[in-house]
C-alpha atoms as a PDB file:
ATOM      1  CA  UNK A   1      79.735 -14.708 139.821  1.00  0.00           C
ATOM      2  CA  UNK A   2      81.737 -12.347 141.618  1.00  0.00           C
ATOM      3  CA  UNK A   3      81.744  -8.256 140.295  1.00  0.00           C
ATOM      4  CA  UNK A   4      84.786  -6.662 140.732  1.00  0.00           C
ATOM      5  CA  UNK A   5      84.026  -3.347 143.103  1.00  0.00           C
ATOM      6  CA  UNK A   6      83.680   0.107 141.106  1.00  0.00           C
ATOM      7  CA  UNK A   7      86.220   2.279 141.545  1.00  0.00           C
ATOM      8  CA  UNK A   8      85.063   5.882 142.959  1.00  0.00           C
ATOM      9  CA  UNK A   9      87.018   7.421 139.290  1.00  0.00           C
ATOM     10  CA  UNK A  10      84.435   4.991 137.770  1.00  0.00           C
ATOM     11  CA  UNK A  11      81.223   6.294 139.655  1.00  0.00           C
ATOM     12  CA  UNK A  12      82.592   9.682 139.382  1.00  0.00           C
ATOM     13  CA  UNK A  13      83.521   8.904 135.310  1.00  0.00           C
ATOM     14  CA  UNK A  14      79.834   7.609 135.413  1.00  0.00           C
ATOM     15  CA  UNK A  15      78.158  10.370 136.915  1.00  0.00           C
ATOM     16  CA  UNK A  16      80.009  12.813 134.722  1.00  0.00           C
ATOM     17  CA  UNK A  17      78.754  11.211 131.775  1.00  0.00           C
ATOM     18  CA  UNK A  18      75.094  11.660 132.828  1.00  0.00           C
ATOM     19  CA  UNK A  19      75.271  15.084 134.002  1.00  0.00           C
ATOM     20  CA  UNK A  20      76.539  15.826 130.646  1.00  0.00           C
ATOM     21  CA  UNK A  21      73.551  13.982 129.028  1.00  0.00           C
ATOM     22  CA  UNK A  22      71.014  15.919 130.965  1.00  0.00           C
ATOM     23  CA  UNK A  23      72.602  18.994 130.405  1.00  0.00           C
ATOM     24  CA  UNK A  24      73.010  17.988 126.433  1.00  0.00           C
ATOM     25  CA  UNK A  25      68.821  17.055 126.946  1.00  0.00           C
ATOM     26  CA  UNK A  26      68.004  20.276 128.527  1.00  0.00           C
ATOM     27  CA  UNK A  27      69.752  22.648 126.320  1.00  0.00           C
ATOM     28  CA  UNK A  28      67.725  20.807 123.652  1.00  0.00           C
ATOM     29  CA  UNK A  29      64.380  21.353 125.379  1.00  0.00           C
ATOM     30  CA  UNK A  30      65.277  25.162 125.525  1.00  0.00           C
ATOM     31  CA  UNK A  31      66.429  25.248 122.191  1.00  0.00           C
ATOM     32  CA  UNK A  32      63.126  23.675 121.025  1.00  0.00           C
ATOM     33  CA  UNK A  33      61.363  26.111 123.295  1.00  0.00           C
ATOM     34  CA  UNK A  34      62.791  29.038 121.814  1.00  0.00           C
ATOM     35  CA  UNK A  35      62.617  27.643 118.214  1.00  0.00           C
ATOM     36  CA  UNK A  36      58.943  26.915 119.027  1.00  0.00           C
ATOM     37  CA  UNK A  37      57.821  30.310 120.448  1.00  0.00           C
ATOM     38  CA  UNK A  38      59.156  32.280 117.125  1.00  0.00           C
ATOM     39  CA  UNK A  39      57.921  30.021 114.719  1.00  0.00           C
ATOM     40  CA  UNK A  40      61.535  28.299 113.512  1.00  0.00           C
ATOM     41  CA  UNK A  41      62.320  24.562 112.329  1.00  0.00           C
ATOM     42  CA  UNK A  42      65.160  23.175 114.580  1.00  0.00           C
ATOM     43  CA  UNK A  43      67.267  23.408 111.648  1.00  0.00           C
ATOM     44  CA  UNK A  44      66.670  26.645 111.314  1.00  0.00           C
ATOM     45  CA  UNK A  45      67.805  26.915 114.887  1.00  0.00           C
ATOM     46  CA  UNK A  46      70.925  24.955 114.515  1.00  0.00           C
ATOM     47  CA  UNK A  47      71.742  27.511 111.676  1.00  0.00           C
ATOM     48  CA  UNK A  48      71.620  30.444 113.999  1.00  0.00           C
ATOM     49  CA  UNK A  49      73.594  28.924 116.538  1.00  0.00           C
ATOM     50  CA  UNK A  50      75.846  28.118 113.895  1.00  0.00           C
ATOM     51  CA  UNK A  51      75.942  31.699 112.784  1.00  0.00           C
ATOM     52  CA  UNK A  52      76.014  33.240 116.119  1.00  0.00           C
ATOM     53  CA  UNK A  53      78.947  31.038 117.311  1.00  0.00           C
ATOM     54  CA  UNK A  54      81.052  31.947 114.210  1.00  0.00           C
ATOM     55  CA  UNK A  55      80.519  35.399 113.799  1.00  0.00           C
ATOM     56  CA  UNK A  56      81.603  35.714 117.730  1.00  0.00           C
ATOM     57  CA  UNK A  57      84.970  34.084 116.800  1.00  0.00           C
ATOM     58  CA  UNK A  58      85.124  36.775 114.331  1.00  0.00           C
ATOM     59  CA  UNK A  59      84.822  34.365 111.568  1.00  0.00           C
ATOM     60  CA  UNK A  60      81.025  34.683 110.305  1.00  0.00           C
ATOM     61  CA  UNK A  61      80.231  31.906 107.682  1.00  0.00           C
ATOM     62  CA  UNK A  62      79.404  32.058 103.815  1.00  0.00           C
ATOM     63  CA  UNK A  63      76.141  29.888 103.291  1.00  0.00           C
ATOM     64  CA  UNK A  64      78.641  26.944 101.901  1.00  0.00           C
ATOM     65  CA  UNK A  65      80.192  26.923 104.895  1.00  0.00           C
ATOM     66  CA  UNK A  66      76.891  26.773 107.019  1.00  0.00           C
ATOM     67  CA  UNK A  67      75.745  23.957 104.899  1.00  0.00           C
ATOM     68  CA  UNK A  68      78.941  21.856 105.792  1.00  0.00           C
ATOM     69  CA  UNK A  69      78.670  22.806 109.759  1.00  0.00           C
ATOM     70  CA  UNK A  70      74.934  21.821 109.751  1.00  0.00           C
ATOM     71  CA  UNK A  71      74.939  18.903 107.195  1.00  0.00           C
ATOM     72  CA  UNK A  72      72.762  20.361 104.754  1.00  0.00           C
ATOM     73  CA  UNK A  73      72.629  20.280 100.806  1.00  0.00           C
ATOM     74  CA  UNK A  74      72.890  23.590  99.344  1.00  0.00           C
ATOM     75  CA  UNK A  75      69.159  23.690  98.045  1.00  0.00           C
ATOM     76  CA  UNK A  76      68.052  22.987 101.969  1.00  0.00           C
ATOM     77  CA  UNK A  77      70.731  25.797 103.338  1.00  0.00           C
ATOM     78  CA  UNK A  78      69.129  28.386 100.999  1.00  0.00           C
ATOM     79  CA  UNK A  79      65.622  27.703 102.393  1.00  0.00           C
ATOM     80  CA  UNK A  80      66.666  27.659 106.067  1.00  0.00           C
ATOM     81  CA  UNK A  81      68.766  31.188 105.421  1.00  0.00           C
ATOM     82  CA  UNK A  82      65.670  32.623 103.430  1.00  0.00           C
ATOM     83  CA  UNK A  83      63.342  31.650 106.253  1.00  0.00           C
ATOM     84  CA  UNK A  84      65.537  32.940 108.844  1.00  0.00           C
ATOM     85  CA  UNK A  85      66.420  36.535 107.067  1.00  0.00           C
ATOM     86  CA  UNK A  86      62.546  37.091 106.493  1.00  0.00           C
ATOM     87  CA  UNK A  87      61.822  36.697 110.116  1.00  0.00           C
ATOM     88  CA  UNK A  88      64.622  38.956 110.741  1.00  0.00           C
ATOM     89  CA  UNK A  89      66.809  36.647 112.791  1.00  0.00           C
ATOM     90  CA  UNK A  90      70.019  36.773 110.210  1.00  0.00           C
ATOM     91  CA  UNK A  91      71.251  38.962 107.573  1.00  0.00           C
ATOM     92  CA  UNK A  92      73.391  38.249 104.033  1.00  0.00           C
ATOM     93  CA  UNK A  93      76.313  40.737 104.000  1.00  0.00           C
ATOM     94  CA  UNK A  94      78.962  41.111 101.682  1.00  0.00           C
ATOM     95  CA  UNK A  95      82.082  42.426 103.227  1.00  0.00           C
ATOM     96  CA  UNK A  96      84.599  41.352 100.773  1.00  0.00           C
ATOM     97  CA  UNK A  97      86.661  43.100  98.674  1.00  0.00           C
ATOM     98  CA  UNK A  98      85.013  39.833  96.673  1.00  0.00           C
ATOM     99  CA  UNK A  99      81.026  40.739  96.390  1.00  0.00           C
ATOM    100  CA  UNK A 100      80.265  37.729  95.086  1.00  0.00           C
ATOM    101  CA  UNK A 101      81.293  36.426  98.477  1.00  0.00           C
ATOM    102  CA  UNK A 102      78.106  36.450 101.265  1.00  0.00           C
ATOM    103  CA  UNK A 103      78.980  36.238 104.870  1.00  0.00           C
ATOM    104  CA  UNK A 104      76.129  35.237 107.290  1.00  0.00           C
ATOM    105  CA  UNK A 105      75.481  37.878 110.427  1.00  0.00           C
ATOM    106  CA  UNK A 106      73.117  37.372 112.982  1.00  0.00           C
ATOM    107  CA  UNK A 107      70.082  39.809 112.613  1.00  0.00           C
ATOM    108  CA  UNK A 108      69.211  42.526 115.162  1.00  0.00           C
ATOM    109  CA  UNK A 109      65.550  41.932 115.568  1.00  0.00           C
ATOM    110  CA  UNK A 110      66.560  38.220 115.775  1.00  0.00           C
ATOM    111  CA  UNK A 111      69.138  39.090 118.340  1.00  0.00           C
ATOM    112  CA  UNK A 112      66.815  41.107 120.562  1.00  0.00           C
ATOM    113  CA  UNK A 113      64.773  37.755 120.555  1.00  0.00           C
ATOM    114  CA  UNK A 114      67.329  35.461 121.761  1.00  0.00           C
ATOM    115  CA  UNK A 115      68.643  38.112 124.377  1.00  0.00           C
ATOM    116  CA  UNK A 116      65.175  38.411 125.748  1.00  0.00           C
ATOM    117  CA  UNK A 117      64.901  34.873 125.676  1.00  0.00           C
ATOM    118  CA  UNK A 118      68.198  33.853 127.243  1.00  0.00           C
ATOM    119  CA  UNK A 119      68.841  36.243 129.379  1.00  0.00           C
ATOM    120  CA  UNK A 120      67.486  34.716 132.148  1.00  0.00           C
ATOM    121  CA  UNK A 121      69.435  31.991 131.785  1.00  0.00           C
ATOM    122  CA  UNK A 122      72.431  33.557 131.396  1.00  0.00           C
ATOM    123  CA  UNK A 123      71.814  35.408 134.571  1.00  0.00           C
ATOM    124  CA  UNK A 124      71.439  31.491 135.979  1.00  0.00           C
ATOM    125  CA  UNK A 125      74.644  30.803 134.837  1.00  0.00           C
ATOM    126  CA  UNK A 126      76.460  33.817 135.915  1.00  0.00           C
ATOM    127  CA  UNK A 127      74.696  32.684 139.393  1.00  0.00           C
ATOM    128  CA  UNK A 128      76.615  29.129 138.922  1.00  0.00           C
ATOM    129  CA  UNK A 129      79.689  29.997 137.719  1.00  0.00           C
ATOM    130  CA  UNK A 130      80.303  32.781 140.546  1.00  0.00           C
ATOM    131  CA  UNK A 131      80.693  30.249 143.023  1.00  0.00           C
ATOM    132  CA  UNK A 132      83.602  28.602 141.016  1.00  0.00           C
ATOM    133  CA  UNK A 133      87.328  30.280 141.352  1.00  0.00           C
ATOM    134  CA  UNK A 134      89.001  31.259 138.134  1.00  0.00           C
ATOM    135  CA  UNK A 135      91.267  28.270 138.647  1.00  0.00           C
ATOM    136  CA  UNK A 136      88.016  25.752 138.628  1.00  0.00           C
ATOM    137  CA  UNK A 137      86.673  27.768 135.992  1.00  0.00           C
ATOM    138  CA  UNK A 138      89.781  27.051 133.405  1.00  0.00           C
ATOM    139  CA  UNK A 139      90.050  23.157 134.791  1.00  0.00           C
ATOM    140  CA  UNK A 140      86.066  23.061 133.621  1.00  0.00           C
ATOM    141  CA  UNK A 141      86.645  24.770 130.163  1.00  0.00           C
ATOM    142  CA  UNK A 142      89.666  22.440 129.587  1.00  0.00           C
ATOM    143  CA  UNK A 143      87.456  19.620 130.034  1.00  0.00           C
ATOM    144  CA  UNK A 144      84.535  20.861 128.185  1.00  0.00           C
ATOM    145  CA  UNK A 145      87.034  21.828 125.382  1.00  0.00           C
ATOM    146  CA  UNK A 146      88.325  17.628 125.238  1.00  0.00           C
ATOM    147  CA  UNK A 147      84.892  16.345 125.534  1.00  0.00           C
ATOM    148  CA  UNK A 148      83.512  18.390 122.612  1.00  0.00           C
ATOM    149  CA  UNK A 149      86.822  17.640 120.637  1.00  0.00           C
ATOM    150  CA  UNK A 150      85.866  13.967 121.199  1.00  0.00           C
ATOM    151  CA  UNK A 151      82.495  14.520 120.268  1.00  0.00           C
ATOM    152  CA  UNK A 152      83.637  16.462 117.186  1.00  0.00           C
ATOM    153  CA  UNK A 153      86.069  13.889 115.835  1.00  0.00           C
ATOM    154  CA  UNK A 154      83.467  11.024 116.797  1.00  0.00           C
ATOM    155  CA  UNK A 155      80.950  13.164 114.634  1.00  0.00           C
ATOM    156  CA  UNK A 156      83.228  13.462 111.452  1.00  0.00           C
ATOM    157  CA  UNK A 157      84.226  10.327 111.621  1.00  0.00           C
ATOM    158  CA  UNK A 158      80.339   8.738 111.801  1.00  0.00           C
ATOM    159  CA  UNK A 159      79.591  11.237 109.285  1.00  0.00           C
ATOM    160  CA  UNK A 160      81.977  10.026 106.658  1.00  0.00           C
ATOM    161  CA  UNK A 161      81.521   6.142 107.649  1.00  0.00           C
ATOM    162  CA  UNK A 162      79.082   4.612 104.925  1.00  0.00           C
ATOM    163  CA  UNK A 163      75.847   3.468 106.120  1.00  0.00           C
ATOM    164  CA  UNK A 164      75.114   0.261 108.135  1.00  0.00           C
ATOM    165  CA  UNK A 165      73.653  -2.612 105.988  1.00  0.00           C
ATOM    166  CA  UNK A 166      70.468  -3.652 106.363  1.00  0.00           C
END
Protein backbone atom coordinates (compact mmCIF):
# COMPACT_ATOMS: atom_id res chain seq x y z
CA UNK A 1 0.00 0.00 0.00
CA UNK A 2 1.28 3.23 -0.86
CA UNK A 3 2.32 5.92 2.33
CA UNK A 4 1.73 9.25 1.59
CA UNK A 5 5.37 11.20 2.02
CA UNK A 6 5.83 13.13 5.50
CA UNK A 7 5.79 16.50 5.28
CA UNK A 8 9.12 18.27 6.74
CA UNK A 9 6.26 20.39 9.38
CA UNK A 10 5.46 16.72 10.25
CA UNK A 11 9.13 15.47 10.98
CA UNK A 12 9.82 18.76 12.45
CA UNK A 13 6.13 18.52 14.55
CA UNK A 14 7.59 14.98 15.35
CA UNK A 15 10.86 15.80 16.50
CA UNK A 16 9.51 18.61 18.62
CA UNK A 17 7.40 16.33 20.40
CA UNK A 18 10.33 14.10 21.45
CA UNK A 19 12.68 16.69 22.41
CA UNK A 20 10.03 17.80 24.68
CA UNK A 21 9.66 14.23 26.12
CA UNK A 22 13.30 13.91 26.87
CA UNK A 23 13.52 17.11 28.28
CA UNK A 24 10.08 16.35 30.41
CA UNK A 25 12.27 12.73 31.32
CA UNK A 26 15.34 14.50 32.30
CA UNK A 27 14.01 17.18 34.44
CA UNK A 28 12.39 14.21 36.22
CA UNK A 29 15.66 12.33 36.71
CA UNK A 30 17.10 15.61 38.30
CA UNK A 31 14.21 16.19 40.25
CA UNK A 32 14.45 12.62 41.65
CA UNK A 33 18.14 13.23 42.10
CA UNK A 34 17.75 16.13 44.16
CA UNK A 35 14.69 14.71 46.06
CA UNK A 36 16.90 11.64 46.65
CA UNK A 37 20.12 13.29 47.97
CA UNK A 38 18.04 15.30 50.86
CA UNK A 39 15.98 12.63 51.88
CA UNK A 40 12.35 13.94 50.26
CA UNK A 41 9.32 11.84 48.73
CA UNK A 42 8.67 13.14 45.13
CA UNK A 43 5.61 14.55 46.46
CA UNK A 44 7.25 16.31 48.73
CA UNK A 45 9.23 17.65 45.83
CA UNK A 46 6.34 18.52 43.68
CA UNK A 47 5.16 20.60 46.77
CA UNK A 48 8.23 22.74 46.76
CA UNK A 49 8.18 23.35 43.26
CA UNK A 50 4.75 24.18 43.75
CA UNK A 51 5.64 26.60 46.47
CA UNK A 52 8.64 28.02 44.89
CA UNK A 53 6.81 28.74 41.57
CA UNK A 54 3.97 30.59 43.39
CA UNK A 55 5.62 32.54 45.80
CA UNK A 56 7.89 33.90 42.69
CA UNK A 57 4.64 35.13 41.02
CA UNK A 58 4.14 36.86 44.20
CA UNK A 59 1.25 34.73 45.00
CA UNK A 60 2.60 32.09 47.71
CA UNK A 61 -0.11 29.37 48.41
CA UNK A 62 -2.25 28.52 51.63
CA UNK A 63 -1.87 24.63 52.21
CA UNK A 64 -5.60 24.28 50.53
CA UNK A 65 -4.39 25.66 47.70
CA UNK A 66 -1.20 23.37 47.51
CA UNK A 67 -3.39 20.42 47.98
CA UNK A 68 -5.52 21.36 44.82
CA UNK A 69 -2.18 22.19 42.60
CA UNK A 70 -0.63 18.82 43.67
CA UNK A 71 -3.79 16.58 43.91
CA UNK A 72 -3.59 15.78 47.39
CA UNK A 73 -6.28 15.27 50.24
CA UNK A 74 -5.84 17.59 52.99
CA UNK A 75 -4.66 14.85 55.58
CA UNK A 76 -1.69 13.93 52.85
CA UNK A 77 -0.86 17.92 52.26
CA UNK A 78 -0.36 18.32 56.04
CA UNK A 79 2.18 15.45 56.17
CA UNK A 80 4.13 16.52 53.06
CA UNK A 81 4.23 20.39 54.56
CA UNK A 82 5.23 18.96 58.10
CA UNK A 83 7.97 16.88 56.54
CA UNK A 84 9.18 19.58 54.44
CA UNK A 85 9.20 22.52 57.31
CA UNK A 86 11.18 20.06 59.68
CA UNK A 87 13.88 19.60 57.17
CA UNK A 88 13.87 23.23 56.76
CA UNK A 89 12.98 23.41 53.09
CA UNK A 90 9.52 25.57 53.64
CA UNK A 91 8.08 27.72 56.20
CA UNK A 92 4.14 28.45 57.44
CA UNK A 93 3.71 32.26 57.57
CA UNK A 94 0.85 34.21 58.31
CA UNK A 95 0.85 37.51 56.58
CA UNK A 96 -2.72 38.36 56.68
CA UNK A 97 -4.45 40.85 58.26
CA UNK A 98 -6.50 37.24 58.61
CA UNK A 99 -4.09 34.95 61.02
CA UNK A 100 -6.02 32.22 60.64
CA UNK A 101 -4.86 32.38 57.05
CA UNK A 102 -1.20 30.36 56.42
CA UNK A 103 0.71 31.18 53.34
CA UNK A 104 3.45 28.66 52.27
CA UNK A 105 7.23 30.29 51.74
CA UNK A 106 10.03 28.48 50.64
CA UNK A 107 12.60 27.93 53.54
CA UNK A 108 16.13 29.40 53.57
CA UNK A 109 18.11 26.39 54.53
CA UNK A 110 15.93 24.59 51.91
CA UNK A 111 16.71 27.28 49.44
CA UNK A 112 20.47 27.20 49.94
CA UNK A 113 19.97 23.42 48.99
CA UNK A 114 18.32 23.81 45.77
CA UNK A 115 20.67 26.82 44.78
CA UNK A 116 23.65 24.65 45.44
CA UNK A 117 22.05 22.01 43.67
CA UNK A 118 20.85 23.84 40.58
CA UNK A 119 23.12 26.14 40.08
CA UNK A 120 25.03 24.37 37.83
CA UNK A 121 22.42 23.87 35.76
CA UNK A 122 21.27 27.07 35.62
CA UNK A 123 24.68 28.19 34.61
CA UNK A 124 23.98 25.36 31.62
CA UNK A 125 21.12 27.10 30.69
CA UNK A 126 22.32 30.58 30.78
CA UNK A 127 25.13 28.85 28.42
CA UNK A 128 22.06 27.75 25.99
CA UNK A 129 19.98 30.45 26.01
CA UNK A 130 22.92 33.07 25.24
CA UNK A 131 23.20 31.84 21.91
CA UNK A 132 19.45 32.62 21.20
CA UNK A 133 18.46 36.49 20.28
CA UNK A 134 15.80 38.07 22.41
CA UNK A 135 13.49 37.71 19.44
CA UNK A 136 14.04 33.63 19.47
CA UNK A 137 13.92 33.80 23.04
CA UNK A 138 10.10 35.31 23.17
CA UNK A 139 9.05 32.96 19.93
CA UNK A 140 10.36 29.91 22.43
CA UNK A 141 8.48 31.18 25.60
CA UNK A 142 5.33 31.71 23.44
CA UNK A 143 5.49 28.22 22.52
CA UNK A 144 6.39 26.79 25.78
CA UNK A 145 3.57 29.00 27.26
CA UNK A 146 0.75 27.04 24.51
CA UNK A 147 2.21 23.71 25.06
CA UNK A 148 1.93 23.84 28.87
CA UNK A 149 -1.59 25.53 28.46
CA UNK A 150 -2.44 22.38 26.46
CA UNK A 151 -0.99 20.24 28.87
CA UNK A 152 -2.80 22.11 31.66
CA UNK A 153 -6.29 21.97 30.18
CA UNK A 154 -5.58 18.22 29.04
CA UNK A 155 -4.68 17.67 32.84
CA UNK A 156 -7.97 19.22 34.32
CA UNK A 157 -9.89 17.81 32.05
CA UNK A 158 -8.42 13.93 32.72
CA UNK A 159 -8.55 14.87 36.21
CA UNK A 160 -12.24 15.52 36.42
CA UNK A 161 -13.16 12.61 33.77
CA UNK A 162 -14.45 9.55 35.94
CA UNK A 163 -12.41 6.54 35.84
CA UNK A 164 -12.16 4.00 32.95
CA UNK A 165 -14.22 0.78 33.54
CA UNK A 166 -12.73 -2.20 34.07
Amino acid sequence: MYRARRTERDRLREEIVNLLRTYSVEAQHVGHAFAQRHGLHPTDLQALIAVMHAEGRGAPLTPGRLGEAIGLSSGATTAAIDRLERAGHLRRTRESTDRRVVHLRYGEPGMALAMEFFGPLGKRTDDVMAGFSDDDLALVRRFLQGMNEALAEHHTEVRAAPPAAE
